[in-house]
PDB file of N, CA and C in Angstrom:
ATOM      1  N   UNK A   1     104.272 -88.932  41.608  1.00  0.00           N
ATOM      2  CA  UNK A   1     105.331 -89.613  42.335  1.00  0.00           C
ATOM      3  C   UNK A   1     106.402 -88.616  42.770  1.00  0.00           C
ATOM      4  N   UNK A   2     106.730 -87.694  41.268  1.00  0.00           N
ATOM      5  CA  UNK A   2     107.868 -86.860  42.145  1.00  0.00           C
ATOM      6  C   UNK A   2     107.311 -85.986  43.285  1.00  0.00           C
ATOM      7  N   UNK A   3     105.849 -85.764  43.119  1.00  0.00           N
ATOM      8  CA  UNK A   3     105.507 -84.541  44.176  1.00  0.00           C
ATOM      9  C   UNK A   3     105.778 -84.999  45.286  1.00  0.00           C
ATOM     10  N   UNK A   4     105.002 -86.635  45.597  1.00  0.00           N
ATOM     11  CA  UNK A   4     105.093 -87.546  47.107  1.00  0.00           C
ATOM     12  C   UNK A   4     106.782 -87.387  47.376  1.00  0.00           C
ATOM     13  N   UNK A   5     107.393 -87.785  46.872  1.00  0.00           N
ATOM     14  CA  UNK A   5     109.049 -87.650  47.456  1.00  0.00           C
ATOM     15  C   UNK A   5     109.308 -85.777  47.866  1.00  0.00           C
ATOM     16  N   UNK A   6     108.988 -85.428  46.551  1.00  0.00           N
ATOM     17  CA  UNK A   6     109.776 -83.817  47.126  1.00  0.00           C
ATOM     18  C   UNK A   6     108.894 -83.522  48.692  1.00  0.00           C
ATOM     19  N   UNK A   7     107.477 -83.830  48.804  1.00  0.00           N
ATOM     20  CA  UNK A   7     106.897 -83.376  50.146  1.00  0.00           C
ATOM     21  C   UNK A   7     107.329 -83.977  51.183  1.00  0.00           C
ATOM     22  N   UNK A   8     107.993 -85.638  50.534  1.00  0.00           N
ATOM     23  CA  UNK A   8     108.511 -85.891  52.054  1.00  0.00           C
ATOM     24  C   UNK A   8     109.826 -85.371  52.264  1.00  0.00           C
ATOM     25  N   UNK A   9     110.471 -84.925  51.506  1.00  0.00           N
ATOM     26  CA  UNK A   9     111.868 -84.705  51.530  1.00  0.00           C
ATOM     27  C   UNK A   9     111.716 -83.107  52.314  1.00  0.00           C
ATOM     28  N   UNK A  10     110.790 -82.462  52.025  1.00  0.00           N
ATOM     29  CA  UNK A  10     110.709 -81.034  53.046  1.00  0.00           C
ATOM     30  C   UNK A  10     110.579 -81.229  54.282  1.00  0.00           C
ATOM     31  N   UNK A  11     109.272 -82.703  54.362  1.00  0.00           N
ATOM     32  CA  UNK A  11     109.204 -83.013  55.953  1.00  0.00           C
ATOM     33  C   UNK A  11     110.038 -83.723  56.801  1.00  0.00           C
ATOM     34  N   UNK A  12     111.063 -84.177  55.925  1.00  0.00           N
ATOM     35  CA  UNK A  12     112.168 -84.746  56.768  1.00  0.00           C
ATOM     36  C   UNK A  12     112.726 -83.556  57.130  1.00  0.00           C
ATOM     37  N   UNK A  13     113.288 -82.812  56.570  1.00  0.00           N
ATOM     38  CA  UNK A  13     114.242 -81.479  56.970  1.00  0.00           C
ATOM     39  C   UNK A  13     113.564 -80.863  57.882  1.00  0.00           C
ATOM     40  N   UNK A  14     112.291 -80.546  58.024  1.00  0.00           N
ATOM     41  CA  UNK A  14     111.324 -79.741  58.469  1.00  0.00           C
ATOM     42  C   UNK A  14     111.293 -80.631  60.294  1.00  0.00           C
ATOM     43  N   UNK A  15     111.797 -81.605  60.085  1.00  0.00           N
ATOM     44  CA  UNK A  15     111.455 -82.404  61.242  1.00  0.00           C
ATOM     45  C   UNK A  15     112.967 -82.900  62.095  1.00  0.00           C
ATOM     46  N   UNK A  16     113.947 -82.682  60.893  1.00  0.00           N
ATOM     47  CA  UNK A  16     115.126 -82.444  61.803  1.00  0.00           C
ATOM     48  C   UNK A  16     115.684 -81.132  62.214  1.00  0.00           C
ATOM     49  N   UNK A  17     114.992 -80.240  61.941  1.00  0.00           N
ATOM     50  CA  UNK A  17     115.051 -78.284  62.205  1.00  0.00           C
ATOM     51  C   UNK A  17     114.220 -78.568  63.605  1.00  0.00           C
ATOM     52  N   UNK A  18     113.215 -78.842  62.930  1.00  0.00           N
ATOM     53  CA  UNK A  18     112.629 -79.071  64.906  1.00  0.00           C
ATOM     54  C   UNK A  18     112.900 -79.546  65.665  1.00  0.00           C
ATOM     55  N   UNK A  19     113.954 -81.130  65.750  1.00  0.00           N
ATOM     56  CA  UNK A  19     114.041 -81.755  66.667  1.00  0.00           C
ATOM     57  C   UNK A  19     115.664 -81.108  66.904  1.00  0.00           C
ATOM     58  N   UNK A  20     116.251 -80.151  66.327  1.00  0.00           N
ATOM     59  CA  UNK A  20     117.479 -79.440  66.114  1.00  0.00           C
ATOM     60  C   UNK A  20     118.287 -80.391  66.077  1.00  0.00           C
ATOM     61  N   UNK A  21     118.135 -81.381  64.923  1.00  0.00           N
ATOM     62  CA  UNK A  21     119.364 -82.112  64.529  1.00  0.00           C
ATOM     63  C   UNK A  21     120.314 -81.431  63.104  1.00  0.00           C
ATOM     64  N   UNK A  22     119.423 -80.683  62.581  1.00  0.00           N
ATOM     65  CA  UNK A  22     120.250 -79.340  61.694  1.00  0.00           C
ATOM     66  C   UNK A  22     120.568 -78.283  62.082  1.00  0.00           C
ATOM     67  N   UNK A  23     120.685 -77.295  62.045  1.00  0.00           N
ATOM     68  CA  UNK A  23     121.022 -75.731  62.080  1.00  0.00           C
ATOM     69  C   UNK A  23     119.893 -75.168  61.316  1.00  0.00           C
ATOM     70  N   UNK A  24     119.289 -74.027  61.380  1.00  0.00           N
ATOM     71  CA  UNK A  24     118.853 -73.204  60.588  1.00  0.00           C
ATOM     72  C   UNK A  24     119.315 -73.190  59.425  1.00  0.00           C
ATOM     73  N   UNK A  25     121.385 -72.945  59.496  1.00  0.00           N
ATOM     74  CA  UNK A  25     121.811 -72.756  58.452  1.00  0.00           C
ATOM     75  C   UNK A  25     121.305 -73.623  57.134  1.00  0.00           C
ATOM     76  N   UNK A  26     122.056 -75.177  57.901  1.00  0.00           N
ATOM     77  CA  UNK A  26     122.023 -76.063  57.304  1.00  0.00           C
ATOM     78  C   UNK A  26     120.469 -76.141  56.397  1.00  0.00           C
ATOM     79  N   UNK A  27     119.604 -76.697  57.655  1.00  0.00           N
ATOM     80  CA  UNK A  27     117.895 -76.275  57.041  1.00  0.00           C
ATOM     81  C   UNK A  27     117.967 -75.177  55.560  1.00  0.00           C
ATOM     82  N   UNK A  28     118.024 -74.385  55.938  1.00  0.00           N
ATOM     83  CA  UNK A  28     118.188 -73.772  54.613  1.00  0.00           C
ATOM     84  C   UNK A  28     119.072 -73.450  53.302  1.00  0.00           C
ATOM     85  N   UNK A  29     120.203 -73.925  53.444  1.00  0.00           N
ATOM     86  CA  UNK A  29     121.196 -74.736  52.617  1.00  0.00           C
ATOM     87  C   UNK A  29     119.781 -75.712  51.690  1.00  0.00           C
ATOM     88  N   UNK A  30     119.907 -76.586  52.535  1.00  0.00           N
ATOM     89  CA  UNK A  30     118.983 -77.931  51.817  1.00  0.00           C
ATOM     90  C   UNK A  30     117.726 -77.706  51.538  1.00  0.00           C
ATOM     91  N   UNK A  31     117.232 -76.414  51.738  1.00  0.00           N
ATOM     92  CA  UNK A  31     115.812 -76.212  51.192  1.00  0.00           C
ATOM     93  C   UNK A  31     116.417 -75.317  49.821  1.00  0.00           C
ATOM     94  N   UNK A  32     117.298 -74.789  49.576  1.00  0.00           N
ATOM     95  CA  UNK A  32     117.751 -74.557  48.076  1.00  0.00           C
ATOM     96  C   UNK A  32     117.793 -75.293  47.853  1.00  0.00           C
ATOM     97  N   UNK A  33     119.079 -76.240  47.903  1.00  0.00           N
ATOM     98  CA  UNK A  33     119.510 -77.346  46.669  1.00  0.00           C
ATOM     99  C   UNK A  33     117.968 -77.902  46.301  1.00  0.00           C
ATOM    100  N   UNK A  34     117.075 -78.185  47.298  1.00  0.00           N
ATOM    101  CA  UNK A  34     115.909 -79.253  46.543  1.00  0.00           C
ATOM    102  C   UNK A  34     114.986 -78.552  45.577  1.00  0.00           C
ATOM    103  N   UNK A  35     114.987 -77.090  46.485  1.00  0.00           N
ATOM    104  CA  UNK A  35     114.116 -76.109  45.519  1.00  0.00           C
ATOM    105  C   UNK A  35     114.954 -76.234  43.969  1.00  0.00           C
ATOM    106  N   UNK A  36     116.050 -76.005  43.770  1.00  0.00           N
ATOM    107  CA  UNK A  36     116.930 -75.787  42.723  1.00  0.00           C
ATOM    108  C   UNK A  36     116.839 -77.259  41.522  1.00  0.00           C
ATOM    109  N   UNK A  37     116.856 -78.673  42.420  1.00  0.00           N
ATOM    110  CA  UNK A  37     116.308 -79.652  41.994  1.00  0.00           C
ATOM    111  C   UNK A  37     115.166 -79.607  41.490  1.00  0.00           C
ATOM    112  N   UNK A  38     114.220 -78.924  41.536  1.00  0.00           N
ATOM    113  CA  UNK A  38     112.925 -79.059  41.718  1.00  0.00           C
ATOM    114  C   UNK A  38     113.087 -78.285  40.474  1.00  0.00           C
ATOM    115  N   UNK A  39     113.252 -77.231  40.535  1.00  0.00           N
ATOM    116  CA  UNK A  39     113.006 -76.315  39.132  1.00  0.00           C
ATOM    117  C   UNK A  39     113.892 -77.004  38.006  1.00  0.00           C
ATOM    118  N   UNK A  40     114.855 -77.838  38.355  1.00  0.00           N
ATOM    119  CA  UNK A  40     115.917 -78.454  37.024  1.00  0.00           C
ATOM    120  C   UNK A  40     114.719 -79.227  36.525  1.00  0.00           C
ATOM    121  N   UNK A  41     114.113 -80.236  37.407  1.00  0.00           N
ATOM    122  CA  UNK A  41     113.162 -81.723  37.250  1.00  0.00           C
ATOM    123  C   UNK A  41     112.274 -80.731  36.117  1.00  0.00           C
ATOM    124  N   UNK A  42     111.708 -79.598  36.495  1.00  0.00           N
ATOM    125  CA  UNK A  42     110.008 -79.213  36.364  1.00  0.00           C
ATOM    126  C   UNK A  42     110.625 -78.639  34.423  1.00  0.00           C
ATOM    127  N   UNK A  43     111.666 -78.475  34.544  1.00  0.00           N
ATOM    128  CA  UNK A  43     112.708 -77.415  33.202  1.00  0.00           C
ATOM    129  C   UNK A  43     112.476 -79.136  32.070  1.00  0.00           C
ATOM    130  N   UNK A  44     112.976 -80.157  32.681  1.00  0.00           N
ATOM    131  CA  UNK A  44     113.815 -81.506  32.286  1.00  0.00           C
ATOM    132  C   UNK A  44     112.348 -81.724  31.359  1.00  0.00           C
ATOM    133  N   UNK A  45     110.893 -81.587  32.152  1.00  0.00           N
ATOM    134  CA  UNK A  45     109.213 -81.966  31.830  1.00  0.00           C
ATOM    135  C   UNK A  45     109.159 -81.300  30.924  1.00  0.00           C
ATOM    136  N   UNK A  46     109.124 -80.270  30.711  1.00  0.00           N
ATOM    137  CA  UNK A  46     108.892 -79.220  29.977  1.00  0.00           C
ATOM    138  C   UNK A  46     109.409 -79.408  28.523  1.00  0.00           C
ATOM    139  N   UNK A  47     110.735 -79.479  28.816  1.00  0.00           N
ATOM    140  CA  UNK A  47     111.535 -79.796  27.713  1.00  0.00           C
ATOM    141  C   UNK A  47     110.990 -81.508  26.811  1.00  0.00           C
ATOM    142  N   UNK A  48     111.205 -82.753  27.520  1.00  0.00           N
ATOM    143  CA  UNK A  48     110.415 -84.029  26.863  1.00  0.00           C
ATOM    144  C   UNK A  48     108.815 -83.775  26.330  1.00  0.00           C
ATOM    145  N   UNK A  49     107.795 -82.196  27.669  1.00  0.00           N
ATOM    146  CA  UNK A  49     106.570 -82.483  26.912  1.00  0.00           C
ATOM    147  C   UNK A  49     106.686 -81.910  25.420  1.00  0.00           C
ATOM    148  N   UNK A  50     107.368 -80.748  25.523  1.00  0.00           N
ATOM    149  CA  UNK A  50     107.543 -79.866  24.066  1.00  0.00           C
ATOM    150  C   UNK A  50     107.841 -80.711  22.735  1.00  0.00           C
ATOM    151  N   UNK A  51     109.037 -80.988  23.437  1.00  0.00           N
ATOM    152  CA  UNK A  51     109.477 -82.511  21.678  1.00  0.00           C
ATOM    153  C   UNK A  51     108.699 -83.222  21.656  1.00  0.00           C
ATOM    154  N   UNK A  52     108.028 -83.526  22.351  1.00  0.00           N
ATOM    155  CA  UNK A  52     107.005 -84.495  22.137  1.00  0.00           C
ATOM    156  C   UNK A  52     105.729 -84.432  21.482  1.00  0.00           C
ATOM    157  N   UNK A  53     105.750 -82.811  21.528  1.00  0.00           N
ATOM    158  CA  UNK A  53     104.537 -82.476  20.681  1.00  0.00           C
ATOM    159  C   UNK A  53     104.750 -82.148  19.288  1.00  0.00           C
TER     160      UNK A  53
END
């Protein structure tokens, strides 16, 4: 489930860079924060699978 959201969440950005309703800048601003999200989420798994074992 999280993968389906994070892929659409690239192709939204990915699709307002093309239709130039962002900036480059911007575009890549928001491809950190999600990347940065992404590694907190993948840290958050890691951490519940470990205690869990």
């Amino acid at each position: 489930m999280h993968q389906l959201l994070r892929e659409r969440q690239y192709k939204n950005l990915e699709n307002k860079l093309n239709n130039k309703i962002i900036s480059a800048k911007k575009y890549s601003d928001e491809i950190a924060i999600l990347e940065s999200r992404d590694e907190n989420i993948e840290f958050a798994l890691e951490t519940v699978y470990a205690k869990s074992v």
